[in-house]
N, C-alpha and C. Protein backbone atom coordinates (compact mmCIF):
# COMPACT_ATOMS: atom_id res chain seq x y z
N UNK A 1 95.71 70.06 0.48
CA UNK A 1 96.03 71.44 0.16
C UNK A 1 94.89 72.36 0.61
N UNK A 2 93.89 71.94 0.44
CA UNK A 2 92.40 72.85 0.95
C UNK A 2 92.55 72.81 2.22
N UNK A 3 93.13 72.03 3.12
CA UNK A 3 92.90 72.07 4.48
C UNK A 3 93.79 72.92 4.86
N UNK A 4 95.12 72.82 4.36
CA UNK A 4 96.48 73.74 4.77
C UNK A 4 95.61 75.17 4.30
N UNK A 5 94.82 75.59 3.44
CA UNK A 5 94.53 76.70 2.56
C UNK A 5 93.56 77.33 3.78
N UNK A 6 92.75 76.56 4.30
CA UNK A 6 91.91 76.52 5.15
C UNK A 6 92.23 76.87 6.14
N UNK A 7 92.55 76.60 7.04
CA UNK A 7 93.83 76.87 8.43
C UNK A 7 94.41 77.81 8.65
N UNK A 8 95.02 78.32 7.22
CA UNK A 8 96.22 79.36 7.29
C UNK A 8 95.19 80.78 6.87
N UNK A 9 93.58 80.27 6.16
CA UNK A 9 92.57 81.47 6.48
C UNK A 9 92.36 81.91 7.82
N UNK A 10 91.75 80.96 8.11
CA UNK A 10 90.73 80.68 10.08
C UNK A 10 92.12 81.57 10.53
N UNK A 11 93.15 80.81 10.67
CA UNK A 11 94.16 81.03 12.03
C UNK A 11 94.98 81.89 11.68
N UNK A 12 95.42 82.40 10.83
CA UNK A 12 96.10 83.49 10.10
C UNK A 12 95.49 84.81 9.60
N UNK A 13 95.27 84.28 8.57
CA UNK A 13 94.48 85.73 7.45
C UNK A 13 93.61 86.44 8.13
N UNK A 14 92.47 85.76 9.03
CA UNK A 14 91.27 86.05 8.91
C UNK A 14 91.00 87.81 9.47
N UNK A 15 92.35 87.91 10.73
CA UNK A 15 92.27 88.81 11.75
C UNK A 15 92.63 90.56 10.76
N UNK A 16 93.47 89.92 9.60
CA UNK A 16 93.80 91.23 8.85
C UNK A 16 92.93 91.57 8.05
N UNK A 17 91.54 91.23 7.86
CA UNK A 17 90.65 91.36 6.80
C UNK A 17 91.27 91.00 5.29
N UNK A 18 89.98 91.32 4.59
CA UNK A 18 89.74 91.01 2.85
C UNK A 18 90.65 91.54 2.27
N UNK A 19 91.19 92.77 2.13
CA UNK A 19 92.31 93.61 1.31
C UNK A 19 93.47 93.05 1.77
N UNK A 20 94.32 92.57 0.39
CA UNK A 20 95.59 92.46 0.51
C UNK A 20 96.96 93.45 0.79
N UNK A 21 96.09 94.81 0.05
CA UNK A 21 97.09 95.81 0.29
C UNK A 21 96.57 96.99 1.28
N UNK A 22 97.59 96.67 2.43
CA UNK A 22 97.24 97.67 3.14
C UNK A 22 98.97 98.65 3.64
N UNK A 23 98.33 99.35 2.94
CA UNK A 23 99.90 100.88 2.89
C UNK A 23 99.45 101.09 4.47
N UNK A 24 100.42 100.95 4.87
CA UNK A 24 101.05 101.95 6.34
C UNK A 24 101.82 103.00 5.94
N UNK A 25 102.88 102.90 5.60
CA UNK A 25 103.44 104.30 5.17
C UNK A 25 104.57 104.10 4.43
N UNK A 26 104.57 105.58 3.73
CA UNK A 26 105.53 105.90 2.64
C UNK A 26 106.57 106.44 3.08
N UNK A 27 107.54 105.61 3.48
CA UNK A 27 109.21 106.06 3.57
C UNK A 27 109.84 106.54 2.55
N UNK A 28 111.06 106.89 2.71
CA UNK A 28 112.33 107.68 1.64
C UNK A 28 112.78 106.19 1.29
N UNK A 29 112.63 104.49 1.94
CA UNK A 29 112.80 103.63 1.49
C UNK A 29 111.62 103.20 0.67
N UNK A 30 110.75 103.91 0.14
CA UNK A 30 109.81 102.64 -0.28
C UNK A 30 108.40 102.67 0.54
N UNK A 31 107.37 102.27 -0.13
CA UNK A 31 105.89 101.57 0.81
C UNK A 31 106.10 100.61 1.35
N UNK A 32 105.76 101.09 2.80
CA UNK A 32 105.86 100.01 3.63
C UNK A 32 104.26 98.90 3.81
N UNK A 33 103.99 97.77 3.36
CA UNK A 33 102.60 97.09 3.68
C UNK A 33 102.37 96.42 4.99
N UNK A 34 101.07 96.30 4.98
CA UNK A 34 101.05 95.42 6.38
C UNK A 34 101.40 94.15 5.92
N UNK A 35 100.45 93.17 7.07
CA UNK A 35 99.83 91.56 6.98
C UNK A 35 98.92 91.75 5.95
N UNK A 36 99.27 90.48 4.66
CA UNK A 36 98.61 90.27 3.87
C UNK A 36 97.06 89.79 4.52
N UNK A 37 95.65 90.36 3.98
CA UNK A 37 94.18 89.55 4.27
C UNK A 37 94.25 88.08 3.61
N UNK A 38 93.01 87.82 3.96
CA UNK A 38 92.87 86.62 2.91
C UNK A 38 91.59 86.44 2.20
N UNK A 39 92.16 87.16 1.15
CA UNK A 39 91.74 87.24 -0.06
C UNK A 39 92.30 86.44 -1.29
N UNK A 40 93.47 86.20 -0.83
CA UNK A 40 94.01 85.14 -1.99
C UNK A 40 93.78 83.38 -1.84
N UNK A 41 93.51 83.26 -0.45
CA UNK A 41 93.06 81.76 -0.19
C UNK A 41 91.88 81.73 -0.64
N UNK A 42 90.83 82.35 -0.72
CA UNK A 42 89.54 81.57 -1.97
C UNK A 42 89.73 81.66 -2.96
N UNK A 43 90.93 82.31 -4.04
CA UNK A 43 91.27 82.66 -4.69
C UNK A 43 91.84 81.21 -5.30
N UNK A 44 92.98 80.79 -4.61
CA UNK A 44 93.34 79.64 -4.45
C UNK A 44 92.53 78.22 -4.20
N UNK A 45 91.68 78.50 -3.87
CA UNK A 45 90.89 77.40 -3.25
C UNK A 45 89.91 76.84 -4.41
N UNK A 46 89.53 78.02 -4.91
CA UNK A 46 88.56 77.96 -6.79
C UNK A 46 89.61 77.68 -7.49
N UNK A 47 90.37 77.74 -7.66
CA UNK A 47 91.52 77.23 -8.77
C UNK A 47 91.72 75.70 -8.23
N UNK A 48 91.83 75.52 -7.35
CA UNK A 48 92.03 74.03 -6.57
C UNK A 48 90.40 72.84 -7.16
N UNK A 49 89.80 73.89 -6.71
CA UNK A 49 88.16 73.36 -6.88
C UNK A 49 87.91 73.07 -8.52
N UNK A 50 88.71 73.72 -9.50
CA UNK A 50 88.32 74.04 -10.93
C UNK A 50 89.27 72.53 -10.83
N UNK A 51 90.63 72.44 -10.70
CA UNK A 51 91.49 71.40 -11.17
C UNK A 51 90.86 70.15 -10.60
N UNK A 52 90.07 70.09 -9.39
CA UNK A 52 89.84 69.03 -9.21
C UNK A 52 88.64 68.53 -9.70
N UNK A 53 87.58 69.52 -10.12
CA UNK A 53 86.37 68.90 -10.89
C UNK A 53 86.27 69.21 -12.21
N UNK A 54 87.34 69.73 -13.01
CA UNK A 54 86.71 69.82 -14.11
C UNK A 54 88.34 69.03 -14.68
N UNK A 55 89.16 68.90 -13.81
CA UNK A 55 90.78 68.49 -14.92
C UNK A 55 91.62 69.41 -15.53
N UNK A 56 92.83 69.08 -15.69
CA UNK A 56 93.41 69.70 -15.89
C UNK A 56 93.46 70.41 -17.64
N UNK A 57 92.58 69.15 -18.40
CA UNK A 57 92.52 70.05 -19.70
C UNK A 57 93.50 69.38 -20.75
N UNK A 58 92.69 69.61 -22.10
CA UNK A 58 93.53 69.31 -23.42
C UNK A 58 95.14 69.64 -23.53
N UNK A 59 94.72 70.35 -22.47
CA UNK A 59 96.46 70.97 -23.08
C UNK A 59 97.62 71.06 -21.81
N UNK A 60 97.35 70.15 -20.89
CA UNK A 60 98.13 69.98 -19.80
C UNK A 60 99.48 68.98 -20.01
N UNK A 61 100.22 68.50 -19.41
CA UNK A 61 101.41 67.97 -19.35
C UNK A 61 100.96 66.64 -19.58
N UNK A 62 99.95 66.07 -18.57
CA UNK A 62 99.78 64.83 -19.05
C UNK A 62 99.11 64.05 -20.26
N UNK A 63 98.13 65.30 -20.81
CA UNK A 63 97.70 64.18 -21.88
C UNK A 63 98.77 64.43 -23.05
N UNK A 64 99.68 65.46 -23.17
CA UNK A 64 100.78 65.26 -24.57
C UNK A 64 101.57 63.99 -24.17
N UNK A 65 102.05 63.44 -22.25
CA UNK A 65 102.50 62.53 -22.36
C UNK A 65 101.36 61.24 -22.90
N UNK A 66 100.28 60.95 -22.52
CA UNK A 66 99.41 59.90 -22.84
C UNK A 66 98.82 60.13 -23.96
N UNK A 67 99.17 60.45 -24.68
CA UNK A 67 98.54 61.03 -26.32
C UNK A 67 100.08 59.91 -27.18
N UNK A 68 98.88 59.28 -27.54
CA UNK A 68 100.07 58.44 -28.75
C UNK A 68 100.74 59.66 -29.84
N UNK A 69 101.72 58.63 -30.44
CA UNK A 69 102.86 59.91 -31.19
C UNK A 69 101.98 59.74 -32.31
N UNK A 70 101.50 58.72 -33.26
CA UNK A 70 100.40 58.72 -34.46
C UNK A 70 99.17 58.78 -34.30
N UNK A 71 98.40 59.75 -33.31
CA UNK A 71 97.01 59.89 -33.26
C UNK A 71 96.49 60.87 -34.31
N UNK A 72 97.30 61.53 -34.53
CA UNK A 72 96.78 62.76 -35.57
C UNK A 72 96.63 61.79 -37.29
N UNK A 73 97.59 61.12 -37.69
CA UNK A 73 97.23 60.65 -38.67
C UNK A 73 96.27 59.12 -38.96
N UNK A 74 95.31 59.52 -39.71
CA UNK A 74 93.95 59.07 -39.66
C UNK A 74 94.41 57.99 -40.89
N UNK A 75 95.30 58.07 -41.52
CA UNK A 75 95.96 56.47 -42.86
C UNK A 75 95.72 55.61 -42.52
């Protein structure tokens, strides 16, 4: 996923700069935007970086599945 994240910075994003929002113009339809920057792939990439070194956490999907059903009672 970092590499696809990576790639689609370099070879994509890079040419539209940092700002995601860039207004071209205000029609009677609506704001029109450009090409998104990339600003949201490091964005993505620290969230990637957090899940992979620190886990997903007490309160994720897998440990309620790997959490026995009588751990709470101490009898």
């Amino acid at each position: 996923m970092a590499g696809v994240l990576l790639t689609a910075m370099f070879t994509v994003h890079l040419q539209y700069g940092f700002s995601a929002i860039k207004l071209q113009a205000i029609t009677t339809a609506g704001a029109q935007f450009g090409p998104p920057g990339y600003e949201v792939d490091p964005l993505y990439l620290a969230g990637l970086a957090a899940l992979v070194f620190i886990g997903s956490g007490p309160f994720s999907t897998g440990s309620f599945l790997t959490k026995p059903a009588n751990a709470s009672s101490d009898e």
